[in-house]
N, C-alpha and C. Protein backbone atom coordinates (compact mmCIF):
# COMPACT_ATOMS: atom_id res chain seq x y z
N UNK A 1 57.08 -34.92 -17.50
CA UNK A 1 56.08 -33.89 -17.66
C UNK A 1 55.70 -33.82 -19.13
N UNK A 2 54.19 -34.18 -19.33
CA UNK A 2 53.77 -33.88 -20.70
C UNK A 2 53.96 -32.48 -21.78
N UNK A 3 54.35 -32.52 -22.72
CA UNK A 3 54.31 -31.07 -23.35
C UNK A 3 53.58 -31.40 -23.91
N UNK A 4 52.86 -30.06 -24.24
CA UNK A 4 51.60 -29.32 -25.01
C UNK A 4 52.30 -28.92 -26.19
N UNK A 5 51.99 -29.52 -27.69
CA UNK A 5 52.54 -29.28 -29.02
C UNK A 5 51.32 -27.85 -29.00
N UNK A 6 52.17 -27.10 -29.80
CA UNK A 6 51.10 -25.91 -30.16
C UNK A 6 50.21 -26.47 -31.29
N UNK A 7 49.43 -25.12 -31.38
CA UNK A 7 48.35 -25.81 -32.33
C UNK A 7 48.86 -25.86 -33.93
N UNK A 8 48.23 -26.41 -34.28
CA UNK A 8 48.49 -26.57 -35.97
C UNK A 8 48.05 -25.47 -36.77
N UNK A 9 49.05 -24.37 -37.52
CA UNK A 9 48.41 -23.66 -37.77
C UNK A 9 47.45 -23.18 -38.97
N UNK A 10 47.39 -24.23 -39.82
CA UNK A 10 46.79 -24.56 -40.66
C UNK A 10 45.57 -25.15 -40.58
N UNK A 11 45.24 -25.04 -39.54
CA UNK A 11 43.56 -25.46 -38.80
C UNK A 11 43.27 -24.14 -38.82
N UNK A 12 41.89 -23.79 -39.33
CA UNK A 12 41.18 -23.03 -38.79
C UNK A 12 40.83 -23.24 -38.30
N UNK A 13 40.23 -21.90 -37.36
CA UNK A 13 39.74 -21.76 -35.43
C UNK A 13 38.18 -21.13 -36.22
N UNK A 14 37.48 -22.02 -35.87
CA UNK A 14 36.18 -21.89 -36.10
C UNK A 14 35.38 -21.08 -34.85
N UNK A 15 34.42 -19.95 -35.49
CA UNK A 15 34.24 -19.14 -33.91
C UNK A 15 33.40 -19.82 -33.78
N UNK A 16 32.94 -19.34 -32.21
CA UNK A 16 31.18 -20.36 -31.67
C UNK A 16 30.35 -20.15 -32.35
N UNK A 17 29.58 -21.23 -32.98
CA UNK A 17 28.05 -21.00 -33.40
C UNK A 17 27.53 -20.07 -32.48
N UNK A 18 26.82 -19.22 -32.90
CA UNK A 18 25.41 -18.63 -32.17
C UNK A 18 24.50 -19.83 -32.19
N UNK A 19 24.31 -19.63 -31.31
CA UNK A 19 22.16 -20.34 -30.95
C UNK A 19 21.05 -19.53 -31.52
N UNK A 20 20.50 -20.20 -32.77
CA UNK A 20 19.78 -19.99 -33.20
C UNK A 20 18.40 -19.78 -32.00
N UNK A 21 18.48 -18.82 -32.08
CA UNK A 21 16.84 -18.19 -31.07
C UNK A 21 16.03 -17.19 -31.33
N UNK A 22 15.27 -17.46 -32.74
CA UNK A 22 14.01 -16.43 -33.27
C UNK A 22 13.22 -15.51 -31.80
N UNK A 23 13.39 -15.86 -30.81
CA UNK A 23 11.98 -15.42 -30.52
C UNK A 23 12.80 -14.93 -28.94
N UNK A 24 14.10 -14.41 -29.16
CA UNK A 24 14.97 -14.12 -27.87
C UNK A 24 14.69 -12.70 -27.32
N UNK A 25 14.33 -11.90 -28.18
CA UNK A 25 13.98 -10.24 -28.04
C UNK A 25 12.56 -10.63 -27.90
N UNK A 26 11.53 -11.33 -28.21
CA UNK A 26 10.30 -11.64 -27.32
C UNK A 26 10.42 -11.95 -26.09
N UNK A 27 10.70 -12.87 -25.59
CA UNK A 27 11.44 -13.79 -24.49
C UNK A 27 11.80 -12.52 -23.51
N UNK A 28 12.57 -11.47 -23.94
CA UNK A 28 13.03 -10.72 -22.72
C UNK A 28 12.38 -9.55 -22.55
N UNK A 29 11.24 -9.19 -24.02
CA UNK A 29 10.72 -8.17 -23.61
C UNK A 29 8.90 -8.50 -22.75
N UNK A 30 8.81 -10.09 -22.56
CA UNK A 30 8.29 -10.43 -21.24
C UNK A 30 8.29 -10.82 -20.06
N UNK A 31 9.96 -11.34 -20.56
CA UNK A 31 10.06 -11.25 -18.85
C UNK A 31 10.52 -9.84 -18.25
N UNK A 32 10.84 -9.08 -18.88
CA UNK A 32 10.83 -7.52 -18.31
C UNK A 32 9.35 -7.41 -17.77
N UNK A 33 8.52 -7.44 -18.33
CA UNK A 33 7.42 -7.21 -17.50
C UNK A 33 6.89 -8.04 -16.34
N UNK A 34 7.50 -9.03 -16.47
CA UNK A 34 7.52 -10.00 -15.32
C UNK A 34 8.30 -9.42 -14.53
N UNK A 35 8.62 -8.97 -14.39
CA UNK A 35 10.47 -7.93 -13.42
C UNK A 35 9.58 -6.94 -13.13
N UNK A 36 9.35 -5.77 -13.79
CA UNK A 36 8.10 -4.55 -13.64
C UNK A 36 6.85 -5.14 -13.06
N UNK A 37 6.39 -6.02 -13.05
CA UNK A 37 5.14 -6.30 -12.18
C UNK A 37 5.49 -6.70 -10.98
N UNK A 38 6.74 -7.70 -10.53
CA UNK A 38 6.83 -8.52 -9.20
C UNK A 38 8.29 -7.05 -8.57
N UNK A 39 9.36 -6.27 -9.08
CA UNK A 39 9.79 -5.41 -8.68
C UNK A 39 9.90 -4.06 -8.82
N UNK A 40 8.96 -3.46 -9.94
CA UNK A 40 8.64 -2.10 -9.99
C UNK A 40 9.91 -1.67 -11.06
N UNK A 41 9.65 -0.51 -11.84
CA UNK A 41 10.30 -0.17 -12.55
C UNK A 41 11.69 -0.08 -11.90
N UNK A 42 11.75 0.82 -10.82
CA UNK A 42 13.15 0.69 -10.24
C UNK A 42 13.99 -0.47 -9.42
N UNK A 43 13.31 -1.43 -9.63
CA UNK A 43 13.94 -2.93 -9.56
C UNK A 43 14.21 -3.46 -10.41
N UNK A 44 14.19 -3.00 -11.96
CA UNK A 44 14.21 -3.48 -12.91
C UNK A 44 16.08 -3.72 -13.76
N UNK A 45 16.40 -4.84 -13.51
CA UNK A 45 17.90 -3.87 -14.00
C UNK A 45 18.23 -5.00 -14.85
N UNK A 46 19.04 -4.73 -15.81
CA UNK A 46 19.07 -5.85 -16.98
C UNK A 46 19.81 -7.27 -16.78
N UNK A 47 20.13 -7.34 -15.37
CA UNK A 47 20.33 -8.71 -14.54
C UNK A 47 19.67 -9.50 -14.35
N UNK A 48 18.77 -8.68 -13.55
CA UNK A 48 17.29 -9.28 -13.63
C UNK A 48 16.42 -9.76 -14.28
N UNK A 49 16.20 -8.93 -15.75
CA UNK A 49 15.49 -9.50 -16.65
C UNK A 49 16.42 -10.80 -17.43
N UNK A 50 17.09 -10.91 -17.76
CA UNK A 50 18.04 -11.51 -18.25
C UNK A 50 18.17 -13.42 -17.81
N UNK A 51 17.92 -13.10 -16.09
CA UNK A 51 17.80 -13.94 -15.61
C UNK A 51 16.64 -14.94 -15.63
N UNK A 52 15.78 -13.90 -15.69
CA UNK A 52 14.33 -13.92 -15.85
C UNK A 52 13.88 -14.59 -17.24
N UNK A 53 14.20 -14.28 -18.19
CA UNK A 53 13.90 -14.78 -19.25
C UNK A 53 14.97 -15.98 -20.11
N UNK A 54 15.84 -16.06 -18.83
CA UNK A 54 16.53 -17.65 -19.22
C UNK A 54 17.65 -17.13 -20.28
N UNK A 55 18.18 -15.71 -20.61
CA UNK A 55 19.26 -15.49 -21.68
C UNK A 55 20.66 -14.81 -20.96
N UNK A 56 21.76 -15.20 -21.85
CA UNK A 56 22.89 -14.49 -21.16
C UNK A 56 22.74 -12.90 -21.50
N UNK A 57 23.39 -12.62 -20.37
CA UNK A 57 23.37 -11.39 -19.94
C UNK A 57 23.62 -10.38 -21.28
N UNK A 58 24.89 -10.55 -22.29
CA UNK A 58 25.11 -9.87 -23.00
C UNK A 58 23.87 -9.86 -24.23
N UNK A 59 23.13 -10.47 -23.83
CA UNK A 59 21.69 -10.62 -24.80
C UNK A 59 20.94 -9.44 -24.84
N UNK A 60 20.98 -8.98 -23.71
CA UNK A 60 20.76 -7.39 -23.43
C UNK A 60 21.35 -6.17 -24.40
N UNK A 61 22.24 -6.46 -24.04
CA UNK A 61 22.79 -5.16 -25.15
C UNK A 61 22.69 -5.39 -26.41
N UNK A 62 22.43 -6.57 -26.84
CA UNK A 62 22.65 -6.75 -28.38
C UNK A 62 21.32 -6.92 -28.95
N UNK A 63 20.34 -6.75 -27.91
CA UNK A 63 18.82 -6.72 -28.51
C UNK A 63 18.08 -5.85 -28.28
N UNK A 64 18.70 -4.56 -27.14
CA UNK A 64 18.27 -3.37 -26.83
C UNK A 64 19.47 -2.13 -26.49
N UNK A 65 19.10 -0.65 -26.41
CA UNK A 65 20.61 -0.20 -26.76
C UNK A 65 20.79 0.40 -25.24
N UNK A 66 19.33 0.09 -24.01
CA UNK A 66 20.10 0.22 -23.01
C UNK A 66 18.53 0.24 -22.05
N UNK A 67 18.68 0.12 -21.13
CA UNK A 67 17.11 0.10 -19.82
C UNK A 67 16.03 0.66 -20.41
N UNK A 68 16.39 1.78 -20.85
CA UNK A 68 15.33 3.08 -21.42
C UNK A 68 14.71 2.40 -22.78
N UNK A 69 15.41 1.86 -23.83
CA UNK A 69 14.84 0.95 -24.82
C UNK A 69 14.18 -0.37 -24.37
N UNK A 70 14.53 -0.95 -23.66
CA UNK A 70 14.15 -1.98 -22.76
C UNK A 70 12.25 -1.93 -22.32
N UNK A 71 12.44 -0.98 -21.59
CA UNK A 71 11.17 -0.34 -20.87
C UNK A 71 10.56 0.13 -21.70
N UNK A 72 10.98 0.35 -22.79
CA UNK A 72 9.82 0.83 -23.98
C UNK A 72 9.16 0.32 -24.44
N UNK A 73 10.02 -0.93 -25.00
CA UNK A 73 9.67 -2.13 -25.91
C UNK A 73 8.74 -2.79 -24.86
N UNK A 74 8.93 -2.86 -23.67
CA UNK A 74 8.17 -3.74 -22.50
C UNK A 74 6.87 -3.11 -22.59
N UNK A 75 6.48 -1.82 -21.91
CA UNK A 75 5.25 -1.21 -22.46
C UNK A 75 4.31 -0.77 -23.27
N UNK A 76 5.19 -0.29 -24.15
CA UNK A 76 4.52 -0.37 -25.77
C UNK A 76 3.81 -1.88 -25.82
N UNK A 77 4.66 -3.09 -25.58
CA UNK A 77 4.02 -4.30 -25.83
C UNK A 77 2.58 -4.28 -25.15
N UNK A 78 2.85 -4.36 -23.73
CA UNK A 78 1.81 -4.10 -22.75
C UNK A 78 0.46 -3.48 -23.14
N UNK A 79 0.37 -2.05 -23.92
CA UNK A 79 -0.25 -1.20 -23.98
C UNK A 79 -0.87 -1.39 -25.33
N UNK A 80 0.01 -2.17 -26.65
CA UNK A 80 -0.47 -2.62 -27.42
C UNK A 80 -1.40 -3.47 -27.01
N UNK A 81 -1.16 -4.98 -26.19
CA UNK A 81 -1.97 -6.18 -26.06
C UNK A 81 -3.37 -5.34 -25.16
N UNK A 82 -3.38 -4.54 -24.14
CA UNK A 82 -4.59 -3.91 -24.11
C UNK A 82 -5.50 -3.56 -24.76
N UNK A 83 -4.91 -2.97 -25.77
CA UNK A 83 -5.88 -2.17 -27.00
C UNK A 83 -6.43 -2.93 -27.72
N UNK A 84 -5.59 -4.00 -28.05
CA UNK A 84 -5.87 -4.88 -28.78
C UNK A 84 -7.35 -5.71 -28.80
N UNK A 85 -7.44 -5.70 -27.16
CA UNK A 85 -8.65 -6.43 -26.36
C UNK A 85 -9.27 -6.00 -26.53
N UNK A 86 -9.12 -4.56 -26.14
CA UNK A 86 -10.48 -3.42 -26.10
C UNK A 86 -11.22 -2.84 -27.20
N UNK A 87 -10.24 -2.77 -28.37
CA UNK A 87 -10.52 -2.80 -29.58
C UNK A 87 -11.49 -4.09 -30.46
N UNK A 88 -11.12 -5.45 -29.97
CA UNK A 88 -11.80 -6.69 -29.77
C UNK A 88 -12.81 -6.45 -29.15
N UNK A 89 -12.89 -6.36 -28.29
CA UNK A 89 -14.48 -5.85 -27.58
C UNK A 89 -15.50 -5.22 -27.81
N UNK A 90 -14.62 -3.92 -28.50
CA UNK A 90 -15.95 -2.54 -29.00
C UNK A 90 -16.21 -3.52 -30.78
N UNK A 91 -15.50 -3.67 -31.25
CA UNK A 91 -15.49 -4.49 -32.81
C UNK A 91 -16.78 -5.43 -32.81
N UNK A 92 -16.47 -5.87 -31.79
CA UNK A 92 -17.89 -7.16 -31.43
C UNK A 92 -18.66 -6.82 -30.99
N UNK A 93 -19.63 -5.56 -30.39
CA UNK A 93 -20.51 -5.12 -30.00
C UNK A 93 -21.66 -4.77 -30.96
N UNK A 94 -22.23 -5.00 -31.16
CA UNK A 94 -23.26 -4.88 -32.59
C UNK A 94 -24.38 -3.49 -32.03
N UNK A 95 -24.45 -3.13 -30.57
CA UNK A 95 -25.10 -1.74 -30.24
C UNK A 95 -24.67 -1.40 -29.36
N UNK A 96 -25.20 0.08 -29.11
CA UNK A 96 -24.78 0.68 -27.92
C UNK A 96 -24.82 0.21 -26.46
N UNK A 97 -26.00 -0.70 -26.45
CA UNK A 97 -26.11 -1.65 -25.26
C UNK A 97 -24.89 -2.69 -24.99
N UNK A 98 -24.31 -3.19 -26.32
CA UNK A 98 -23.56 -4.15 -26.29
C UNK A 98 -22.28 -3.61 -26.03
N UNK A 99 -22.05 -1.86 -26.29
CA UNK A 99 -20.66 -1.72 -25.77
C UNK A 99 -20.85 -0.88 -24.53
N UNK A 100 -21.89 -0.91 -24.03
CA UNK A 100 -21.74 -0.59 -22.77
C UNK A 100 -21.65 -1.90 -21.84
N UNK A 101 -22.14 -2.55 -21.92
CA UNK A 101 -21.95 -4.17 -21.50
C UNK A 101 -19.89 -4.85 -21.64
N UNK A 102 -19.78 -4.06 -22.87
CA UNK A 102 -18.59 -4.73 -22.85
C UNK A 102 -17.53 -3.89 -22.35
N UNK A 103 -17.65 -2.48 -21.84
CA UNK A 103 -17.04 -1.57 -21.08
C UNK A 103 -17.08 -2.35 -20.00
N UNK A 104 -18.20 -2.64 -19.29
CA UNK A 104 -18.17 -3.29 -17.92
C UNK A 104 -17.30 -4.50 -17.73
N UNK A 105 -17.49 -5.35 -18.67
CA UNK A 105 -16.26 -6.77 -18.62
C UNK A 105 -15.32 -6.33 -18.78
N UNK A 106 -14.71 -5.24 -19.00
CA UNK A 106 -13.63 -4.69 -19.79
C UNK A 106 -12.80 -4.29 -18.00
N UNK A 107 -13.90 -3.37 -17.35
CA UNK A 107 -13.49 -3.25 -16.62
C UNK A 107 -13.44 -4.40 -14.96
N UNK A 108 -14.34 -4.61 -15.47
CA UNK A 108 -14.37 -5.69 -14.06
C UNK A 108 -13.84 -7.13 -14.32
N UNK A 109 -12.72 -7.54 -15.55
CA UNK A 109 -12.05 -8.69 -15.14
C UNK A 109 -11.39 -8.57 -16.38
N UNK A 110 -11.83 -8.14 -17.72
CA UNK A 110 -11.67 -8.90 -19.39
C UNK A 110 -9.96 -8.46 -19.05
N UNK A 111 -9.60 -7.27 -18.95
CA UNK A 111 -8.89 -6.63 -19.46
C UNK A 111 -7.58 -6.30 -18.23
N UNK A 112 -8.02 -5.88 -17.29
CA UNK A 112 -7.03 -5.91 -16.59
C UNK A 112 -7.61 -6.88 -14.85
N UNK A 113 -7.33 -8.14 -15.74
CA UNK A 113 -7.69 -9.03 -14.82
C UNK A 113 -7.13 -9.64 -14.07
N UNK A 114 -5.57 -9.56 -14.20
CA UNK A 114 -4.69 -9.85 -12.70
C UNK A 114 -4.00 -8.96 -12.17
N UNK A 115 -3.68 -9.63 -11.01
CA UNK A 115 -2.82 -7.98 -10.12
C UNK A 115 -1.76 -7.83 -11.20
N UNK A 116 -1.15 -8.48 -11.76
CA UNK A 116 0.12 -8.00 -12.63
C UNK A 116 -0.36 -7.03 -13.67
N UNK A 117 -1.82 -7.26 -14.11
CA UNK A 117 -1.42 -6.17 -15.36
C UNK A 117 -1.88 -5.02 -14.64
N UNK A 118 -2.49 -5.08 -13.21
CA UNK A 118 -2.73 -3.58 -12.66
C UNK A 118 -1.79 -2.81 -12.52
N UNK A 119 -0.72 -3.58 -11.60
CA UNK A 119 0.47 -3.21 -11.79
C UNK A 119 0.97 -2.56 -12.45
N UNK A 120 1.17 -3.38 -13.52
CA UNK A 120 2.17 -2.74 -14.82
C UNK A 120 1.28 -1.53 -15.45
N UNK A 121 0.24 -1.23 -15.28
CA UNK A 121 -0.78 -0.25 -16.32
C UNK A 121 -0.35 0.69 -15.32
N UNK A 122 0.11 0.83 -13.42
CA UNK A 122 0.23 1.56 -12.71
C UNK A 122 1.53 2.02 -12.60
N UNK A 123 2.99 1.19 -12.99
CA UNK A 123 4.09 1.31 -13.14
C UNK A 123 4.07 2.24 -14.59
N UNK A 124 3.22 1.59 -15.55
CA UNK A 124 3.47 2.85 -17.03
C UNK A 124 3.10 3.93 -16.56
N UNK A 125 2.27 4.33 -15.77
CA UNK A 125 1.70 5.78 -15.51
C UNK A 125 2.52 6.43 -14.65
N UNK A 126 3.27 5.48 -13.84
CA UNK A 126 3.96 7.07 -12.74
C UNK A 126 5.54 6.99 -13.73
N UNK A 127 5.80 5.90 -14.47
CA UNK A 127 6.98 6.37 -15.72
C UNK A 127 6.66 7.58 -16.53
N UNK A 128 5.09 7.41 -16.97
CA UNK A 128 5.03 8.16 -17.94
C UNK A 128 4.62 10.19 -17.47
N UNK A 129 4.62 10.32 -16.04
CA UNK A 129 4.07 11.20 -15.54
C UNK A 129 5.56 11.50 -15.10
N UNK A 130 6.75 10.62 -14.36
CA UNK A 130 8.10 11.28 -14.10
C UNK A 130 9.18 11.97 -15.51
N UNK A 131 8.34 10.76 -16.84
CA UNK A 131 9.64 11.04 -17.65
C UNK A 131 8.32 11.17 -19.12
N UNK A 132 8.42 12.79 -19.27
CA UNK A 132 7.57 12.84 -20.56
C UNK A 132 7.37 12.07 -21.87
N UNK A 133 8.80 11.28 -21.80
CA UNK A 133 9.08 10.42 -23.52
C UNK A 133 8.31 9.17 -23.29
N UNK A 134 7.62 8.88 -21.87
CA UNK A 134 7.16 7.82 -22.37
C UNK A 134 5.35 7.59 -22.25
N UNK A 135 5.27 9.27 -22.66
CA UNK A 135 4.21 9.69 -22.78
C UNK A 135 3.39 9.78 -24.07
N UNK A 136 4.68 9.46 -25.28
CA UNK A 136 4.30 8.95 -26.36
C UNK A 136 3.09 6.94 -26.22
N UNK A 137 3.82 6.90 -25.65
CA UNK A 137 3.35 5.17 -25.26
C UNK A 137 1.76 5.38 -24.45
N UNK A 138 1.71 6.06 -23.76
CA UNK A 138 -0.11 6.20 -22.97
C UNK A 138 -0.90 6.93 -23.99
N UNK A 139 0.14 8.63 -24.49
CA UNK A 139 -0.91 8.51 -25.09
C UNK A 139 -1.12 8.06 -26.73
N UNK A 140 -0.69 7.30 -27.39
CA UNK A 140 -1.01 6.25 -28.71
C UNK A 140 -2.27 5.20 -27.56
N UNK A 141 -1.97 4.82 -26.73
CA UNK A 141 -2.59 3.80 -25.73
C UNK A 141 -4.16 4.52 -25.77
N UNK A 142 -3.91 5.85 -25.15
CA UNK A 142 -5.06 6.28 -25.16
C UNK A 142 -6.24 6.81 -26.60
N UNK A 143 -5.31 6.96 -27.37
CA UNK A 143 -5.99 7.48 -28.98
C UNK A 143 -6.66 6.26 -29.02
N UNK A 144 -5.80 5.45 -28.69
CA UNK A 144 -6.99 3.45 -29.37
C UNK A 144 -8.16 3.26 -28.39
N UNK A 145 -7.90 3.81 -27.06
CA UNK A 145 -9.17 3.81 -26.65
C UNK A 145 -10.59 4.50 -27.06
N UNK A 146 -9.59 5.68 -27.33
CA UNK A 146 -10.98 6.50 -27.76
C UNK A 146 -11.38 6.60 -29.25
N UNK A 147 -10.72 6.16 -30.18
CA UNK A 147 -11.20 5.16 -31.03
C UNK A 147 -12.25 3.71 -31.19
N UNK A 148 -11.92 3.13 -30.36
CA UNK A 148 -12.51 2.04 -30.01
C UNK A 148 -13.86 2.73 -29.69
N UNK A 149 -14.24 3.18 -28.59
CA UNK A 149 -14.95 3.85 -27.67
C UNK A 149 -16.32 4.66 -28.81
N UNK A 150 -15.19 5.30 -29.78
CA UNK A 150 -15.83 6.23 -30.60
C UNK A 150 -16.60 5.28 -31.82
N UNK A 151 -16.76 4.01 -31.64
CA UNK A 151 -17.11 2.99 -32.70
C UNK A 151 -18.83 2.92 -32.50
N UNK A 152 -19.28 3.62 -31.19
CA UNK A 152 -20.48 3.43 -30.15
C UNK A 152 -20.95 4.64 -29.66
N UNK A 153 -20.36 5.46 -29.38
CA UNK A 153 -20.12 6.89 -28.70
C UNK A 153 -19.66 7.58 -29.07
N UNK A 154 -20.35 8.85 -28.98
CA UNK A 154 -20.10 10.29 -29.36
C UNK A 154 -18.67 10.43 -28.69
N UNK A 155 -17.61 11.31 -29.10
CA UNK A 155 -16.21 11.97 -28.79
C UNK A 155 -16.33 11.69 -27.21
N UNK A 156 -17.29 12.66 -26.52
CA UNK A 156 -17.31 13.38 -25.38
C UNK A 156 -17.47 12.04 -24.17
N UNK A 157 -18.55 11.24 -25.00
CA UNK A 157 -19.02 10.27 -24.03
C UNK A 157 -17.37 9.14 -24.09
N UNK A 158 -17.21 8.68 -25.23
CA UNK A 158 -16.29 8.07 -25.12
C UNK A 158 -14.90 8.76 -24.41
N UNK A 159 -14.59 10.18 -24.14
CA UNK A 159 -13.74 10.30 -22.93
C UNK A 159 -14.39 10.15 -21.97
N UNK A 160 -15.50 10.26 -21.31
CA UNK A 160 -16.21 10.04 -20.10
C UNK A 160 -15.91 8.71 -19.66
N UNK A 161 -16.30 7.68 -20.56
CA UNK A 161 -15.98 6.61 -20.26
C UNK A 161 -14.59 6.02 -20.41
N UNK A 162 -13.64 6.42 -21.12
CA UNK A 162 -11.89 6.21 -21.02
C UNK A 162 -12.01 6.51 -19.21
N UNK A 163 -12.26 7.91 -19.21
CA UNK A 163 -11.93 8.16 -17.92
C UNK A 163 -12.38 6.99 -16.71
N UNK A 164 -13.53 7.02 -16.42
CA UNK A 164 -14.39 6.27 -15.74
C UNK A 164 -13.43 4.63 -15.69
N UNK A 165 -13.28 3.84 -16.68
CA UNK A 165 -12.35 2.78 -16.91
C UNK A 165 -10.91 3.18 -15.94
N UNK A 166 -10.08 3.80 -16.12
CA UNK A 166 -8.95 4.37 -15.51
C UNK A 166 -9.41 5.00 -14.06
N UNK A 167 -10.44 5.34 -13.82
CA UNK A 167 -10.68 5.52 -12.42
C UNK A 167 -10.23 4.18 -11.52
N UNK A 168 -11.86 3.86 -12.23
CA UNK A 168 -12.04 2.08 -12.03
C UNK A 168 -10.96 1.36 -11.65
N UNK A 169 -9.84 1.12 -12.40
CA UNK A 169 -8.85 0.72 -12.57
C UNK A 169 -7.92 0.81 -11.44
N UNK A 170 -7.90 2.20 -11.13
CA UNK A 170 -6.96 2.80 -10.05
C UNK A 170 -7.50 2.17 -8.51
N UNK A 171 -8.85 2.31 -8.00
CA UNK A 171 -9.37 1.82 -7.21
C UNK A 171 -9.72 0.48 -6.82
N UNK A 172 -9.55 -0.61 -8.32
CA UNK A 172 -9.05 -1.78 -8.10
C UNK A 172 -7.86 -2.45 -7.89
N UNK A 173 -6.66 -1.62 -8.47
CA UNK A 173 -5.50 -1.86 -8.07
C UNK A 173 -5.19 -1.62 -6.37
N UNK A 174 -6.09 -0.45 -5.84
CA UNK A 174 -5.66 0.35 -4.20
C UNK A 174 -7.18 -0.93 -3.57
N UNK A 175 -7.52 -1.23 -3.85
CA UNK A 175 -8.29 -2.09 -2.91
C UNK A 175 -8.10 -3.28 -2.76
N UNK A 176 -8.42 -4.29 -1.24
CA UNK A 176 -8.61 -5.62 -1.32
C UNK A 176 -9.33 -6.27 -1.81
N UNK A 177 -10.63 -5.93 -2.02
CA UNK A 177 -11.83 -6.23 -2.23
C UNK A 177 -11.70 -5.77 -4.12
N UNK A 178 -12.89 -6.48 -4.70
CA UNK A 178 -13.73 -5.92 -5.80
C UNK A 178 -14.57 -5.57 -5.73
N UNK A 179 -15.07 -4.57 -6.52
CA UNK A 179 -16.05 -3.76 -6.86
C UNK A 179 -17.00 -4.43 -7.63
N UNK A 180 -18.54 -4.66 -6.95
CA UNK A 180 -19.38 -5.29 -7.51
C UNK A 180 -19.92 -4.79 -8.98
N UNK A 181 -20.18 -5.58 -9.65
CA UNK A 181 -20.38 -5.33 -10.91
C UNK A 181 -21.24 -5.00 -11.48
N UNK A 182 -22.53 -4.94 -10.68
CA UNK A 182 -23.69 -3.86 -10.65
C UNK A 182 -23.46 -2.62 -10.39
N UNK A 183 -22.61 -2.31 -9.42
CA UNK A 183 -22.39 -0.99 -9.21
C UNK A 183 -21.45 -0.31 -10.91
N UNK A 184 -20.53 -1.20 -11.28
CA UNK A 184 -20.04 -1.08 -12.40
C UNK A 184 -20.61 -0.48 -13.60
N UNK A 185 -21.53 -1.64 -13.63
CA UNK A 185 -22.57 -1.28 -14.82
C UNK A 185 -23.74 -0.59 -14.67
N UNK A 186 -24.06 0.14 -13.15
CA UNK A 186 -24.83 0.93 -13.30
C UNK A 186 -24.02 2.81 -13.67
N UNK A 187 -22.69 2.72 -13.20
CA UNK A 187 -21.83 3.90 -13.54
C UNK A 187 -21.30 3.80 -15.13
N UNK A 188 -21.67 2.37 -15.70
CA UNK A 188 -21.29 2.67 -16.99
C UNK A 188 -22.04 3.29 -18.00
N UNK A 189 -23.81 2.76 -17.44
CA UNK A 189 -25.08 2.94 -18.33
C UNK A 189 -25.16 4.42 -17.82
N UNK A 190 -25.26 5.08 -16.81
CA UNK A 190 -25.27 6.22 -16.33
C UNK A 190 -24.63 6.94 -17.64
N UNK A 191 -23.58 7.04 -17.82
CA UNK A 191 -22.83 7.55 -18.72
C UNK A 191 -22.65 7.56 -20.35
N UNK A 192 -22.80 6.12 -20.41
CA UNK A 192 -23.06 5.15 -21.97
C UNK A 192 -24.50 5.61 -22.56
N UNK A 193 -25.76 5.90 -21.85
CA UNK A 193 -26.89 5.77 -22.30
C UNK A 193 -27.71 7.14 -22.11
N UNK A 194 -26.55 8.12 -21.30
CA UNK A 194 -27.07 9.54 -21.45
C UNK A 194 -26.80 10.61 -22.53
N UNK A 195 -25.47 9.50 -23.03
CA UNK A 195 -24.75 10.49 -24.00
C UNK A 195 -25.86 10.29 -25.59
């Protein structure tokens, strides 16, 4: 029977390298939303994402301090890259015609143009309506809209039209069908060109 000499103790025990991975707290704060779009916030559990974004599990805790940070960082992202667009949109409009035009793309494909981000814009809202803290996140979301909005439009009109967008929105997420885009842009000019 072979014996096992102990180790030498004059070797140092070198710990594991880490894996260098810049972009690992990106990585999981999209596939969380990949998790929130295909299982809903309450399917969301840090197994899941984890799995999802290809990292070990304890990657979780050491890049967020628990679900609730998780889901923040996931939406905030979300709600940033919206604004971002929409803000892109009204920026490039050179008149009032042109951001009423770009309200309409905005709403009928630019912006929330797959079922996933309906989803997720519909998962932030019943979070942010059960649990007030993450009501900071819609409304910063919403100040950039009506900023944006207000680049073209008076205060009043530009909530008319926030609103109108988020209608929109809601009724494309609850339907099979789309909403023709004349009808769109005749509820946008209605609104855009009275104010």
């Amino acid at each position: 029977m072979p014996t096992t000499e102990p180790p030498d103790r004059k070797t140092p025990v070198r710990p594991a390298r880490r894996r260098y991975d810049p972009d690992r707290r990106e990585r999981i704060v999209e596939a969380c939303l990949d998790v929130i779009a295909a299982a809903g916030v309450s399917g969301t559990s840090h197994r899941r994402v984890a799995a999802a974004a290809g990292v070990p599990l304890g990657s979780m805790t050491y890049h967020f301090d628990g679900m609730d940070d998780l889901l923040r960082a996931a939406f905030t992202r979300f709600a940033d890259d919206v604004a971002d667009e929409f803000e892109r949109r009204m920026r490039a409009a050179g008149s009032r015609r042109e951001a009423a035009d770009a309200v309409v793309a905005l709403i009928t494909g630019d912006v929330f143009s797959t079922r996933r981000e309906l989803v997720l814009v519909h998962e932030l809202y019943v979070l942010a309506v059960r649990d007030p803290g993450y009501r900071t996140v819609t409304a910063a979301w919403m100040n950039r809209s009506h900023r944006a909005l207000e680049r073209h439009f008076d205060p009043a009109t530009a909530r008319m039209l926030d609103a109108l967008i988020e209608g929109l929105t809601i009724q494309r997420a609850l339907e099979t069908g789309h909403e023709e885009a004349a009808d769109v842009a005749e509820a946008v000019r209605r609104i855009a060109m009275a104010g």
